[in-house]
N, C-alpha and C. Protein backbone atom coordinates (compact mmCIF):
# COMPACT_ATOMS: atom_id res chain seq x y z
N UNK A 1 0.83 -1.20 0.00
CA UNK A 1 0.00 0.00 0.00
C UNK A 1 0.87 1.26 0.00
N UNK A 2 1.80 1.22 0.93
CA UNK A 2 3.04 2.44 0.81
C UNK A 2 3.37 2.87 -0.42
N UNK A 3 3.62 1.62 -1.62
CA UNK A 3 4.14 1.61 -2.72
C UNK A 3 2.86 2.60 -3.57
N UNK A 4 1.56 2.37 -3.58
CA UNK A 4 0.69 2.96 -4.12
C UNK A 4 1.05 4.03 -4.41
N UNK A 5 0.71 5.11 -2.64
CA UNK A 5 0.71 6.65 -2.54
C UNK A 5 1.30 7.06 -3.56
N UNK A 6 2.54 7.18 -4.00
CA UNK A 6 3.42 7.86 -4.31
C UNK A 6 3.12 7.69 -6.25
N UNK A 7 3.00 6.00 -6.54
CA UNK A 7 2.38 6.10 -7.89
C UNK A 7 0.89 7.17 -8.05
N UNK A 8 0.03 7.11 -6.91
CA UNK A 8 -0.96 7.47 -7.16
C UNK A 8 -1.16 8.82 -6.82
N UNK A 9 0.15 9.71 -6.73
CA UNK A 9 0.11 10.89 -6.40
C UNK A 9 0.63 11.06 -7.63
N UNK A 10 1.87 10.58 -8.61
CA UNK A 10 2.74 10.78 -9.09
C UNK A 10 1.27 11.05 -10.53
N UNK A 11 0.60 10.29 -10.81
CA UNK A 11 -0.32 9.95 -11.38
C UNK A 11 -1.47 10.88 -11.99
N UNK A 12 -1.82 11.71 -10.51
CA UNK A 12 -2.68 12.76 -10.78
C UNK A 12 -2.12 13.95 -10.84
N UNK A 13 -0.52 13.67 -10.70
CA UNK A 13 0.33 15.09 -11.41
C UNK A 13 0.37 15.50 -12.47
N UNK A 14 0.79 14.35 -13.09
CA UNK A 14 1.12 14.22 -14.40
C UNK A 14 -0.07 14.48 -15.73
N UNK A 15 -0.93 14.11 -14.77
CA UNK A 15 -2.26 14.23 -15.67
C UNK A 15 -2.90 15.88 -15.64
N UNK A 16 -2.88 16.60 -14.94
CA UNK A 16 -3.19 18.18 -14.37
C UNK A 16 -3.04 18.44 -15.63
N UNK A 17 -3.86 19.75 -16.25
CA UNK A 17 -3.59 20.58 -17.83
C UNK A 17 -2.59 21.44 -17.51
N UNK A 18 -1.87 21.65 -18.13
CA UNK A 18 -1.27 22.89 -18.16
C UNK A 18 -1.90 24.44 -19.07
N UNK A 19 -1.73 25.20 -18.45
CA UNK A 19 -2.42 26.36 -19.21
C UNK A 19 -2.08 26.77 -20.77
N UNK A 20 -2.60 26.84 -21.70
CA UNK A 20 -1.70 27.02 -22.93
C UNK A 20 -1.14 28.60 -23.00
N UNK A 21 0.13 28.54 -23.85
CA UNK A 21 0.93 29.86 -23.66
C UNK A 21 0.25 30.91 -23.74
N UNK A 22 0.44 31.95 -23.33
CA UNK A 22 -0.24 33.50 -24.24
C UNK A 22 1.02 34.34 -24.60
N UNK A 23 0.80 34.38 -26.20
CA UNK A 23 2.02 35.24 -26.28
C UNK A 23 1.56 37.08 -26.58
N UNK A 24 2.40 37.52 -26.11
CA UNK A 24 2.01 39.01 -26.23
C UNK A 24 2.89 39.80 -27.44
N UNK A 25 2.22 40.35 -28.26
CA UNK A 25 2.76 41.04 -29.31
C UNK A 25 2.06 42.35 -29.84
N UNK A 26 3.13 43.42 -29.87
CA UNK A 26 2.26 44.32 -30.61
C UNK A 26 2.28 44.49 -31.89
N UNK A 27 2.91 43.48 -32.45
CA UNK A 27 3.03 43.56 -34.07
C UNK A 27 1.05 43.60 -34.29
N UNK A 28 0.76 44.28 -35.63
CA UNK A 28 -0.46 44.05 -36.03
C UNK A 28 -0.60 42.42 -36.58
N UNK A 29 -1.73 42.15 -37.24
CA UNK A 29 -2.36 40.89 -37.88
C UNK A 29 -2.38 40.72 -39.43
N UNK A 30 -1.18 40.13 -39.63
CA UNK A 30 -1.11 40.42 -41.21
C UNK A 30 -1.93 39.43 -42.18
N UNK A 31 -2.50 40.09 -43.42
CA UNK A 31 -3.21 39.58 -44.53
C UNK A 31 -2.86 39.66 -45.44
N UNK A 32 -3.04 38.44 -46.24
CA UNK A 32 -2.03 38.19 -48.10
C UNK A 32 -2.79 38.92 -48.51
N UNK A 33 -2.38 39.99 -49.28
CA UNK A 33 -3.10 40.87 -49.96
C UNK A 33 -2.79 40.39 -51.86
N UNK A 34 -3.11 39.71 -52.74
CA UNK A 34 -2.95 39.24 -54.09
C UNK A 34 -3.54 40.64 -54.86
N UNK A 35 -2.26 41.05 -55.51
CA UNK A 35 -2.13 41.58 -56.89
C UNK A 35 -2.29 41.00 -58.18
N UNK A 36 -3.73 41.00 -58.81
CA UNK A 36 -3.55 40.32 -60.20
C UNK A 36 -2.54 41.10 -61.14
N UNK A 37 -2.36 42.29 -61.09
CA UNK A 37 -1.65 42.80 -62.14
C UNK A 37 0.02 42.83 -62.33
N UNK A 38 0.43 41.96 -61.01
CA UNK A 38 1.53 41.41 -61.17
C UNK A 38 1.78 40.00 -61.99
N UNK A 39 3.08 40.37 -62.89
CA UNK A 39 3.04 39.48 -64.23
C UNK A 39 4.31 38.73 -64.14
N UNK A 40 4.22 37.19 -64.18
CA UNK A 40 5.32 36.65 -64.03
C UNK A 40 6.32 36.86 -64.95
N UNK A 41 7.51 36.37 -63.94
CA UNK A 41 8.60 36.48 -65.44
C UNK A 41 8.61 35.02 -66.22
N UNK A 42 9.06 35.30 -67.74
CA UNK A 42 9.16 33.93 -67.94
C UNK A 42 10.21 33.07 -67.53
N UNK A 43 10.45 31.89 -68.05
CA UNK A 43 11.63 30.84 -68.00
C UNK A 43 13.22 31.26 -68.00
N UNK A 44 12.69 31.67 -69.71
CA UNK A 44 13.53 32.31 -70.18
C UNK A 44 14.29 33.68 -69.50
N UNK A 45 13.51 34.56 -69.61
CA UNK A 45 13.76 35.89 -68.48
C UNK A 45 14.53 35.45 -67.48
N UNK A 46 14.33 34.57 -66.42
CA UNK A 46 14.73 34.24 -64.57
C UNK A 46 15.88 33.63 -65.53
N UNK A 47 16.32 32.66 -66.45
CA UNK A 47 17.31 32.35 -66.59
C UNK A 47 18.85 33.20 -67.36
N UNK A 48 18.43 34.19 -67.95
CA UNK A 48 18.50 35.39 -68.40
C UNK A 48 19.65 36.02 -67.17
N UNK A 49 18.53 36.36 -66.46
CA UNK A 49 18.99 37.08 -65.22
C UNK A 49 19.71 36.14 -64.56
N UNK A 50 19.80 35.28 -64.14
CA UNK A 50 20.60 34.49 -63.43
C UNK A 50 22.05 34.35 -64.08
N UNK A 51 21.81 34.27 -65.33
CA UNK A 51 23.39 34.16 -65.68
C UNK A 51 23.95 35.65 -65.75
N UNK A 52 23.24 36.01 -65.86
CA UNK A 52 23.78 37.66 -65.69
C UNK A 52 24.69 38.04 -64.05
N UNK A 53 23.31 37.47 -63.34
CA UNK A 53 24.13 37.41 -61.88
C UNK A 53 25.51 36.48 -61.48
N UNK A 54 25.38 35.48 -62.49
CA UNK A 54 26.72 34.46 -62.14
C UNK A 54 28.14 35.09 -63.07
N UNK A 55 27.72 35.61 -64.41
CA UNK A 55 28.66 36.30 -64.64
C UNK A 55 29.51 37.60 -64.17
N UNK A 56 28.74 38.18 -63.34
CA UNK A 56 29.22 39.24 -62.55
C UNK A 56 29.59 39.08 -61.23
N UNK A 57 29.96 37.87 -60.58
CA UNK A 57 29.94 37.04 -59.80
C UNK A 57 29.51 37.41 -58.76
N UNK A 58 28.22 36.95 -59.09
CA UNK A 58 27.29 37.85 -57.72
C UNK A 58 26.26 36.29 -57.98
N UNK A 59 25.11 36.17 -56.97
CA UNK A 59 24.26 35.09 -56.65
C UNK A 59 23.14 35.57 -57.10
N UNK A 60 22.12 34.93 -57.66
CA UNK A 60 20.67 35.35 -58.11
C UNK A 60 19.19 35.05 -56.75
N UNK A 61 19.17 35.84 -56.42
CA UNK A 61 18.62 35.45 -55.50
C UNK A 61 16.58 35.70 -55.88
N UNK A 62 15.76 35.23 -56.11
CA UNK A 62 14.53 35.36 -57.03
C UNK A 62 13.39 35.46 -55.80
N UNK A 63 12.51 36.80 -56.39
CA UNK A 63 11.74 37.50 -55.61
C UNK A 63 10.35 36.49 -55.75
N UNK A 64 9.78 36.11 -55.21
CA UNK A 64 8.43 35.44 -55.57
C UNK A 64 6.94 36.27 -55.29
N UNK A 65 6.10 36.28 -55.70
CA UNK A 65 5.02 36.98 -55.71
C UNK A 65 3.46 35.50 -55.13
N UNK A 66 2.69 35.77 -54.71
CA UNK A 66 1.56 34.75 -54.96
C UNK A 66 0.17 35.44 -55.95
N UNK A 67 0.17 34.03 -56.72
CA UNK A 67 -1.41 34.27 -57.57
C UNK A 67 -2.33 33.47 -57.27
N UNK A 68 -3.59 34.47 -57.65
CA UNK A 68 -4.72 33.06 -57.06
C UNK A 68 -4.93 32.78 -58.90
N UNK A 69 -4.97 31.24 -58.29
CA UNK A 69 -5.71 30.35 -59.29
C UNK A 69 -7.08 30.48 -59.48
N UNK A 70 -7.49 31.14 -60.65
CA UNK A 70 -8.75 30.97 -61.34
C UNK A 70 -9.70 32.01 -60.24
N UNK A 71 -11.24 31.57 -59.54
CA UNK A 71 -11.52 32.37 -58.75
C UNK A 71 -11.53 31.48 -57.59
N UNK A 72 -10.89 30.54 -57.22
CA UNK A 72 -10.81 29.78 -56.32
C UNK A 72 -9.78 30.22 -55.32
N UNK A 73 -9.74 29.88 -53.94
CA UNK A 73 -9.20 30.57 -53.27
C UNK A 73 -7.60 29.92 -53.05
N UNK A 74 -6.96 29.19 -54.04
CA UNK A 74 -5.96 28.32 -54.07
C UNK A 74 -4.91 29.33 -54.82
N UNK A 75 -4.02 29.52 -54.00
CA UNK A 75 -2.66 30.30 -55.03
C UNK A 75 -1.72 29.53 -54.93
N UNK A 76 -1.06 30.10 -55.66
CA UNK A 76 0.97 29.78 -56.04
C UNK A 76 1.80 30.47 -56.45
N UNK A 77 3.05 29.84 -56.26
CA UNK A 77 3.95 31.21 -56.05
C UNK A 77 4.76 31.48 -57.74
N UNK A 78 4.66 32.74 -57.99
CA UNK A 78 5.42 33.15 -58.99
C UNK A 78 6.93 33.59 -58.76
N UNK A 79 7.77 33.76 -60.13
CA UNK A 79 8.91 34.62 -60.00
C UNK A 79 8.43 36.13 -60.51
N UNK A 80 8.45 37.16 -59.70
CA UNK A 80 7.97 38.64 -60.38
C UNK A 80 9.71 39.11 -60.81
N UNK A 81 11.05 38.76 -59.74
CA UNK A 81 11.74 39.49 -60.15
C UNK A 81 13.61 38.45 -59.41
N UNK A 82 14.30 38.84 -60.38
CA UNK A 82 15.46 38.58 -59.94
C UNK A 82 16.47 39.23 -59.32
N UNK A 83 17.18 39.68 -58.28
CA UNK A 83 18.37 40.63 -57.57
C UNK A 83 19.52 39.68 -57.47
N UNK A 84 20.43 40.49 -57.82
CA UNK A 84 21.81 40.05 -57.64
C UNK A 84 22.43 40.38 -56.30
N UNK A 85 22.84 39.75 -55.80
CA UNK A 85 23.37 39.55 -54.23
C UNK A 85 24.69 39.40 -54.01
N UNK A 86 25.37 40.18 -53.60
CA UNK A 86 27.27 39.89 -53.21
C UNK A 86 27.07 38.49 -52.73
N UNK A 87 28.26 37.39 -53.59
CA UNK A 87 28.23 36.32 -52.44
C UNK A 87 29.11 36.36 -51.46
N UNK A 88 28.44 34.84 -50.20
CA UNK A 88 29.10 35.59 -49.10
C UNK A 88 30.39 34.92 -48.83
N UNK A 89 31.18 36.08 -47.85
CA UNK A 89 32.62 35.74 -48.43
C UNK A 89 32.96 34.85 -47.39
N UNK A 90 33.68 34.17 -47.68
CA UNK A 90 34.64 32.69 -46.83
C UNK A 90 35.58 33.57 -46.31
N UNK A 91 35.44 32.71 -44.51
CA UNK A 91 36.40 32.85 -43.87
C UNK A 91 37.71 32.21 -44.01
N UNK A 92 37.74 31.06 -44.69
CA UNK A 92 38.74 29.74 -44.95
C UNK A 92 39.29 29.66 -46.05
C-alpha cells in the first residue's frame, strides 16, 4: 500500500492541464493581400537574369510573388523578379 501513494500521487500530477501559452505582441495581424496585375517572369527571363548574376559574380537570388488560381481561393507562387546579391565571403 506504501508503494501505491506515491504512484498514485505521481499519477494525478502528471495528468493536471497545463495552461496554454499567451504570447504578447504588438506587431499588427497580417493579410495576403494578391495583386492580379503582377506578371510573371518567364523561364527564359529568370534564366536570363541568373546568368547575368553568375557572370558578374554575384548570386541570383529570385523574388516570388503569390497568384490566385482561377476564382478559387488556391494560389501559387510566382517569379515577379530577380536581384543580384554579393556572395558571401569565406572565412577559410
Amino acid at each position: 500500500m506504501k508503494k501505491m501513494i506515491p504512484l498514485v500521487s505521481f499519477a494525478m500530477c502528471a495528468c493536471t492541464s497545463i495552461p496554454p501559452v499567451q504570447y504578447q505582441s504588438a506587431a499588427p495581424i497580417q493579410t495576403l493581400i494578391i495583386d492580379p496585375s503582377v506578371q510573371a517572369m518567364s523561364r527564359s527571363e529568370v534564366i536570363l537574369a541568373s546568368q547575368e548574376c553568375t557572370s558578374n559574380n554575384m548570386r541570383a537570388v529570385l523574388v516570388f510573388a503569390k497568384r490566385r488560381i482561377g476564382s478559387s481561393s488556391l494560389s501559387t507562387d510566382i517569379i515577379v523578379d530577380v536581384a543580384c546579391h554579393p556572395k558571401p565571403v569565406s572565412m577559410f
